[in-house]
C-alpha atoms as a PDB file:
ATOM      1  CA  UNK A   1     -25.279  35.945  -4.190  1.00  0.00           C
ATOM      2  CA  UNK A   2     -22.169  33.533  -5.150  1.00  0.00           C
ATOM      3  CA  UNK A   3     -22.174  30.456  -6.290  1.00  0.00           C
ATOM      4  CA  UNK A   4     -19.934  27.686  -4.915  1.00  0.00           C
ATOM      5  CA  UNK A   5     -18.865  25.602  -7.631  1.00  0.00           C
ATOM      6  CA  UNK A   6     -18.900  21.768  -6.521  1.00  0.00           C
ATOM      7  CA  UNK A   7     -15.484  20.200  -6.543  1.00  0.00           C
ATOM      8  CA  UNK A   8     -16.378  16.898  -9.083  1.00  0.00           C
ATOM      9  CA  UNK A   9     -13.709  14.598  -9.328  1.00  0.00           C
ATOM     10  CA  UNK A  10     -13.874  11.603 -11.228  1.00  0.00           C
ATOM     11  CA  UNK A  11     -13.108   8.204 -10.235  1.00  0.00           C
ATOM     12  CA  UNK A  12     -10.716   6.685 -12.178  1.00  0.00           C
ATOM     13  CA  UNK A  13     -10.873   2.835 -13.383  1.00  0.00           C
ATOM     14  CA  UNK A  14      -8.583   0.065 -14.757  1.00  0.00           C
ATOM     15  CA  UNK A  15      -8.513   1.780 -17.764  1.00  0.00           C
ATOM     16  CA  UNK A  16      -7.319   5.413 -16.554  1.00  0.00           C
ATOM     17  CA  UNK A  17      -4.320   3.679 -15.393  1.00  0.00           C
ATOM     18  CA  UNK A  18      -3.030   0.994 -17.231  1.00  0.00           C
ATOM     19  CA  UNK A  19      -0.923   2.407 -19.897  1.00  0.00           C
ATOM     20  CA  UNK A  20       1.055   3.973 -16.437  1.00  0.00           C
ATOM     21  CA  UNK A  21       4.863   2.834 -17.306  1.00  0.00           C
ATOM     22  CA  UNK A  22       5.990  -0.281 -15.734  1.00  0.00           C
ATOM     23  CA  UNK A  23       7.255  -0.513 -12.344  1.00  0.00           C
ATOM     24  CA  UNK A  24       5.067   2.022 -11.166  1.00  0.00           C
ATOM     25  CA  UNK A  25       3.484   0.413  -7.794  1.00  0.00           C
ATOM     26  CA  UNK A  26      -0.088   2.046  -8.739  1.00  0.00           C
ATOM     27  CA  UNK A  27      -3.648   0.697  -6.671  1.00  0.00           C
ATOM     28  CA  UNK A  28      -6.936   2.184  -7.046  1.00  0.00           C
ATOM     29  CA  UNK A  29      -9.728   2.479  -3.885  1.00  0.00           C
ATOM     30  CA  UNK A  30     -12.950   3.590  -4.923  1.00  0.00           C
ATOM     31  CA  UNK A  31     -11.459   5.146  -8.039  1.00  0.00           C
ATOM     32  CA  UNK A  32      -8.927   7.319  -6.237  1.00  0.00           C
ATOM     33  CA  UNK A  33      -4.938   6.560  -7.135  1.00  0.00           C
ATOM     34  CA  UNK A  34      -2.542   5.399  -4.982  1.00  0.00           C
ATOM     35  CA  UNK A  35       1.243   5.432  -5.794  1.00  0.00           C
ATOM     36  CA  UNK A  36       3.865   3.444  -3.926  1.00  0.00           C
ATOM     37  CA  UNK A  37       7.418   4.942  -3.728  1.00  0.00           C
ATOM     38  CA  UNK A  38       9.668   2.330  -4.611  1.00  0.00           C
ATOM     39  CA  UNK A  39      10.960  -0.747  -2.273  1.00  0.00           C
ATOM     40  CA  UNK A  40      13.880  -0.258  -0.511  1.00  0.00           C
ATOM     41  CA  UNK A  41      16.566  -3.282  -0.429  1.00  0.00           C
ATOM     42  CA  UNK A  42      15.676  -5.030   2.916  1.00  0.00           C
ATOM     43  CA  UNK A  43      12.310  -4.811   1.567  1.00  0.00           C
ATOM     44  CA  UNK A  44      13.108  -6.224  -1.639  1.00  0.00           C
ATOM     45  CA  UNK A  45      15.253  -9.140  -0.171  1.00  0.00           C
ATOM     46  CA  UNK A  46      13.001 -10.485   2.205  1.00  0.00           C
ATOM     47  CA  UNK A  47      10.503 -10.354  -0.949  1.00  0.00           C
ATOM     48  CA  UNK A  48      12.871 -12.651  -2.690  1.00  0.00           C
ATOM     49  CA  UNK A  49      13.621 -15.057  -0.096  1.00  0.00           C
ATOM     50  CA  UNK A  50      10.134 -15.122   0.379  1.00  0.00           C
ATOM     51  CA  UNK A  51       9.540 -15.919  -3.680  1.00  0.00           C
ATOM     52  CA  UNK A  52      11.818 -18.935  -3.452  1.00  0.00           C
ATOM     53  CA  UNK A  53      10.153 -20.632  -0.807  1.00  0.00           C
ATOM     54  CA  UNK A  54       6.399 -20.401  -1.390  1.00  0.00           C
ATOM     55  CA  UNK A  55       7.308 -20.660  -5.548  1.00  0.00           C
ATOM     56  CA  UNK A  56       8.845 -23.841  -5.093  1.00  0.00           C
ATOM     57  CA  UNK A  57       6.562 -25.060  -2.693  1.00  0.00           C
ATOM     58  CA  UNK A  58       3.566 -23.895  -5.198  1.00  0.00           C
ATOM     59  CA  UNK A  59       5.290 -25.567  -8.182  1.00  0.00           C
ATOM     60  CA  UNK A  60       6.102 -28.964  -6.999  1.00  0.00           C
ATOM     61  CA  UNK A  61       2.661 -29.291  -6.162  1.00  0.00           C
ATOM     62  CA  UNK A  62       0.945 -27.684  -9.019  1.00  0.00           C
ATOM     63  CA  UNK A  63      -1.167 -25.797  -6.299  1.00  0.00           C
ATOM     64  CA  UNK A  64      -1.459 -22.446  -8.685  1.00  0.00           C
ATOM     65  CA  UNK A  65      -0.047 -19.447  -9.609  1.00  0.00           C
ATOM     66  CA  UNK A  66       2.174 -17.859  -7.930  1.00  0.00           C
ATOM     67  CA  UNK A  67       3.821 -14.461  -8.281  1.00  0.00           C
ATOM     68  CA  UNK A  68       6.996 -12.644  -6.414  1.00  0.00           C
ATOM     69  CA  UNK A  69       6.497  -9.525  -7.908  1.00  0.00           C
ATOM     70  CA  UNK A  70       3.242  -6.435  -8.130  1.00  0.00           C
ATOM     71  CA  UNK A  71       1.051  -7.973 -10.498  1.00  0.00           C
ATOM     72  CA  UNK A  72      -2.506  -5.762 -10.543  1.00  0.00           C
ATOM     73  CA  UNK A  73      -5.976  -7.142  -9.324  1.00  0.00           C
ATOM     74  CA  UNK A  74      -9.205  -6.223 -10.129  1.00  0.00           C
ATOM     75  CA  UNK A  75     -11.471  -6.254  -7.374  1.00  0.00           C
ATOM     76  CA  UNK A  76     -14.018  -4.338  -9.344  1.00  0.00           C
ATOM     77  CA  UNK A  77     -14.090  -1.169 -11.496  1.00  0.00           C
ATOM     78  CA  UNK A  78     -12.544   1.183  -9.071  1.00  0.00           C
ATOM     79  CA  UNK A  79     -11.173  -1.125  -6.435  1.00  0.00           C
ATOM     80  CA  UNK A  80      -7.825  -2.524  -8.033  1.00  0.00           C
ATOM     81  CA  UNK A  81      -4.519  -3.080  -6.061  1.00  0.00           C
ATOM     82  CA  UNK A  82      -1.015  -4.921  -6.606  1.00  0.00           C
ATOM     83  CA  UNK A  83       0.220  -6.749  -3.142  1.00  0.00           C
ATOM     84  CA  UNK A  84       3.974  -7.709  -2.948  1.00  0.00           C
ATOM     85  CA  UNK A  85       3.410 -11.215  -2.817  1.00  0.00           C
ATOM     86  CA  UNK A  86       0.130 -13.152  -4.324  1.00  0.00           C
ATOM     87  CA  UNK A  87      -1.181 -16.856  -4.780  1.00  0.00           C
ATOM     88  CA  UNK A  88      -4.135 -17.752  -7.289  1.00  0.00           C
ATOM     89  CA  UNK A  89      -5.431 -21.189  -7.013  1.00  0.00           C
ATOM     90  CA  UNK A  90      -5.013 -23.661  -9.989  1.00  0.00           C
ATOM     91  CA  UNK A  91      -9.036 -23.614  -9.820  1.00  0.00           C
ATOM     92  CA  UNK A  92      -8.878 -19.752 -10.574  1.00  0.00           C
ATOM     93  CA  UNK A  93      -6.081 -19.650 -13.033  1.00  0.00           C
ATOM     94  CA  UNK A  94      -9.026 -18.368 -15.725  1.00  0.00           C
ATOM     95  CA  UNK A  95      -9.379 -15.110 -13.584  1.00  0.00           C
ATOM     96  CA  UNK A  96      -5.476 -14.316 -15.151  1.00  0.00           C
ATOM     97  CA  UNK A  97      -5.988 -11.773 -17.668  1.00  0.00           C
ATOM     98  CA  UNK A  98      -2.251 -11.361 -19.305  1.00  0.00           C
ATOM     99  CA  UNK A  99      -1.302  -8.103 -17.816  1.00  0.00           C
ATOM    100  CA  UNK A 100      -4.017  -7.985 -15.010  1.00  0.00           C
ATOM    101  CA  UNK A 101      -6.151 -10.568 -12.715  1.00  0.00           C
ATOM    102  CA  UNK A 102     -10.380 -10.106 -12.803  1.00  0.00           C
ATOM    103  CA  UNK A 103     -10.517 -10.894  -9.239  1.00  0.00           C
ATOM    104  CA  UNK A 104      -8.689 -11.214  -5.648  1.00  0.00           C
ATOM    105  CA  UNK A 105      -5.830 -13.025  -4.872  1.00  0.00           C
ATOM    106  CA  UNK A 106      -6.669 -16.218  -3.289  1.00  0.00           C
ATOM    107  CA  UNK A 107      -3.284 -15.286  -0.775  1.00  0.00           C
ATOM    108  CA  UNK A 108      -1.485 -11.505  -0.473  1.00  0.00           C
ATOM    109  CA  UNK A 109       1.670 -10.549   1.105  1.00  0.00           C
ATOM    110  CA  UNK A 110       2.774  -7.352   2.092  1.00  0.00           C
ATOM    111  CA  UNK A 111       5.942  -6.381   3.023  1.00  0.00           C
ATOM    112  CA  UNK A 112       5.703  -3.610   5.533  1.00  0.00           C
ATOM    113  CA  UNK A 113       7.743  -0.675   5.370  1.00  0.00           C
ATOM    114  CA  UNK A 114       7.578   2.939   7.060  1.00  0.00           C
ATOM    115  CA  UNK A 115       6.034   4.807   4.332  1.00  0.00           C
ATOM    116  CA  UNK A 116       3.387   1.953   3.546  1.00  0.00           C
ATOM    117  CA  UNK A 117       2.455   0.505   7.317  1.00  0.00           C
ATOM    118  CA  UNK A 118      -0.445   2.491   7.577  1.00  0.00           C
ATOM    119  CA  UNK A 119      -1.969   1.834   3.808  1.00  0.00           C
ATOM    120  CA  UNK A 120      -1.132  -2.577   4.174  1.00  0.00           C
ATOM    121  CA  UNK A 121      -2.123  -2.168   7.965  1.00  0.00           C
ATOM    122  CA  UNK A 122      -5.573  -0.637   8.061  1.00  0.00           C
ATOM    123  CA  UNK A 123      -6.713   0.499   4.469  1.00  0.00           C
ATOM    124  CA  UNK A 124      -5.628  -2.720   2.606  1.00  0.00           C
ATOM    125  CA  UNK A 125      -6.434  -5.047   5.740  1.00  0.00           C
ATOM    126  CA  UNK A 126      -9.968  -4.036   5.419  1.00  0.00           C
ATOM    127  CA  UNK A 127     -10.155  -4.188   1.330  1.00  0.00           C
ATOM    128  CA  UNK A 128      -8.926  -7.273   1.050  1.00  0.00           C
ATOM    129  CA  UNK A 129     -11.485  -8.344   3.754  1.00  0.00           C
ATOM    130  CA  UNK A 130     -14.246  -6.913   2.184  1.00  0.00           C
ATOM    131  CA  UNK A 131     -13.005  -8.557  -1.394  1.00  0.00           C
ATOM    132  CA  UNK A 132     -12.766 -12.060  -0.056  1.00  0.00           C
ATOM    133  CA  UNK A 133      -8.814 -12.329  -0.088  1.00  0.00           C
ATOM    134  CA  UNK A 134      -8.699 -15.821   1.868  1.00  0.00           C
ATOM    135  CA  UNK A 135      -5.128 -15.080   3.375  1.00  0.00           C
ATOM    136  CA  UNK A 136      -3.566 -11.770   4.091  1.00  0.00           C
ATOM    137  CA  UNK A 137       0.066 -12.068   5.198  1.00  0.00           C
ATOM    138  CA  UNK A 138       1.659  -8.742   7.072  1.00  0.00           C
ATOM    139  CA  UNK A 139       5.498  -9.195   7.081  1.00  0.00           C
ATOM    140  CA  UNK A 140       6.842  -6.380   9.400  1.00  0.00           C
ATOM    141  CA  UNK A 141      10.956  -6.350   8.957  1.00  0.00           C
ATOM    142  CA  UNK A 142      11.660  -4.057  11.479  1.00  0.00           C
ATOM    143  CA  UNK A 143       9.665  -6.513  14.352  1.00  0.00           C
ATOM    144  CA  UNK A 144      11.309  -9.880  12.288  1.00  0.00           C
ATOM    145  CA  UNK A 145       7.495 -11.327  11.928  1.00  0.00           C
ATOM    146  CA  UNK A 146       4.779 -12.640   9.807  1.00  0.00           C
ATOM    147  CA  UNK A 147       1.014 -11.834  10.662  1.00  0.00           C
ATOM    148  CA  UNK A 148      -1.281 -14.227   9.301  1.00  0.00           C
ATOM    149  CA  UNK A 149      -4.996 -13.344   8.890  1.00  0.00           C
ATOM    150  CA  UNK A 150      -7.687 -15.747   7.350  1.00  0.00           C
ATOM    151  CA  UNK A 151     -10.614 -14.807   6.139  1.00  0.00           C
ATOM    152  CA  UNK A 152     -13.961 -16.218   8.425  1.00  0.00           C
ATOM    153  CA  UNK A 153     -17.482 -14.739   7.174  1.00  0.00           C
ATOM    154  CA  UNK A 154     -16.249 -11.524   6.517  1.00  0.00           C
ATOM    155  CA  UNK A 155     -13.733 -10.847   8.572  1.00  0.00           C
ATOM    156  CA  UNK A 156     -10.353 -11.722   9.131  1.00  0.00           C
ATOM    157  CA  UNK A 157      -9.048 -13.952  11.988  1.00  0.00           C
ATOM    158  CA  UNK A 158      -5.519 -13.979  13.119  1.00  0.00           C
ATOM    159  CA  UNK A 159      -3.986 -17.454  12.449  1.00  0.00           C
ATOM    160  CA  UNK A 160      -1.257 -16.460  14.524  1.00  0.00           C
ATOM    161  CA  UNK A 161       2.419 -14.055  14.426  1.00  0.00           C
ATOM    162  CA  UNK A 162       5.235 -15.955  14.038  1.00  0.00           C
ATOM    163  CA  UNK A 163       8.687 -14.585  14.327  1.00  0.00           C
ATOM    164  CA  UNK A 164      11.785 -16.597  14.452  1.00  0.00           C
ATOM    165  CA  UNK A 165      12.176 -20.020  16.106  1.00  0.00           C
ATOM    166  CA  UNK A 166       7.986 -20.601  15.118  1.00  0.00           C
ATOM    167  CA  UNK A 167       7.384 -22.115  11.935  1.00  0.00           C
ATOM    168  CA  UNK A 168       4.415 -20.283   9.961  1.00  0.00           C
ATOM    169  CA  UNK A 169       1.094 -22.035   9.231  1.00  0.00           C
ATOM    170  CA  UNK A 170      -1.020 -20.919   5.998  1.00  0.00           C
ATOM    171  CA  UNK A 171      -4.548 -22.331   5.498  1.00  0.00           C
ATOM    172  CA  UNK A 172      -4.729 -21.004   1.741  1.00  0.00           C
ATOM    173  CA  UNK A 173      -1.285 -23.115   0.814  1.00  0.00           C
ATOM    174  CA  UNK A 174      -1.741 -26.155   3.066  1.00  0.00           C
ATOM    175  CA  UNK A 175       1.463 -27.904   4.415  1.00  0.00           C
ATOM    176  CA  UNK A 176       4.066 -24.822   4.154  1.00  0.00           C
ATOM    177  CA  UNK A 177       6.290 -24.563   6.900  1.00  0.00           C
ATOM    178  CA  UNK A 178       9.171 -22.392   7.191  1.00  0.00           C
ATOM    179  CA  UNK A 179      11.092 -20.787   9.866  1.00  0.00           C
ATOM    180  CA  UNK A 180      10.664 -16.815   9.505  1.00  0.00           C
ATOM    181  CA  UNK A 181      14.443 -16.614  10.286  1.00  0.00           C
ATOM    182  CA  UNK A 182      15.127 -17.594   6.699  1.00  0.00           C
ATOM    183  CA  UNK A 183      13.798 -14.932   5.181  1.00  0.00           C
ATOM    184  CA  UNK A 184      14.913 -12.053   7.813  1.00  0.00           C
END
């Protein structure tokens, strides 16, 4: 009689990847690693336009901490992922750990691209639900829109998709207004 050996794989944690070089776009769900290819340009401009905005709206009000570029979260030991775009509240500032954050986001942004829409669209939508990420932006270039989702219990509820011509509304970063045109 043969044996059938038992695939075991192990699940890796924040401390399996770290040391990966910088720049690498790497996320963890439940222990498993995910690699992003790198941003293409429209991608990377409509991050930067983005930056500008919410940055200077989050500075001049002292609202937090900001950041336009992958900075890693740890939603627990095997859950960890880096969104575009995130927002920590000044009241969860401690949660920054230098080169990581214990903890959610308080607001992510992805920018949608072909090779990612499924992963930010489905598989993130529902981690960042399940993590308590208050505000989950989907920025789709190709459709010139923004897809706001708030968190309610423990699901997320669509605050609305604006596109050019309709200012956005955030509930995480009260007041911001701008016109999606300026950053498509």
């Amino acid at each position: 009689m043969m044996s059938m050996a038992a695939e075991v794989r192990k699940k890796l944690t924040w401390e399996d990847i770290r040391d990966l070089p910088e720049g690498e776009k790497a996320e963890l769900v439940e222990g498993e690693l995910y690699l992003a290819p790198t941003a293409g340009t429209p991608h990377q401009s409509i991050g930067t336009r983005l930056t500008v905005l919410i940055f200077n709206f989050v500075e001049e009000r002292d609202l937090g901490w900001f950041s336009g570029r992958d900075v890693h979260y740890v939603f627990d030991e095997h859950n960890h992922f880096e969104p575009d775009l995130s927002f920590v509240a000044k009241d969860r500032m401690h949660l920054i750990r230098g080169p990581y954050v214990d903890g959610p986001p308080d607001l992510a942004i992805e920018i949608l691209s072909p090779s990612n829409r499924k992963h930010d669209t489905e598989l993130k939508f529902r981690y960042y639900a399940r993590f308590g990420v208050k505000e989950y932006w989907m920025v789709d270039p190709d459709a010139k829109a923004i897809a706001i989702f708030a968190l309610e219990g423990a699901d997320y509820e669509l605050v609305g998709e604006f596109t050019p011509g309709q200012p956005i509304r955030s509930r995480v970063l009260e007041g911001l207004s701008f016109d999606p045109a300026k950053i498509f």
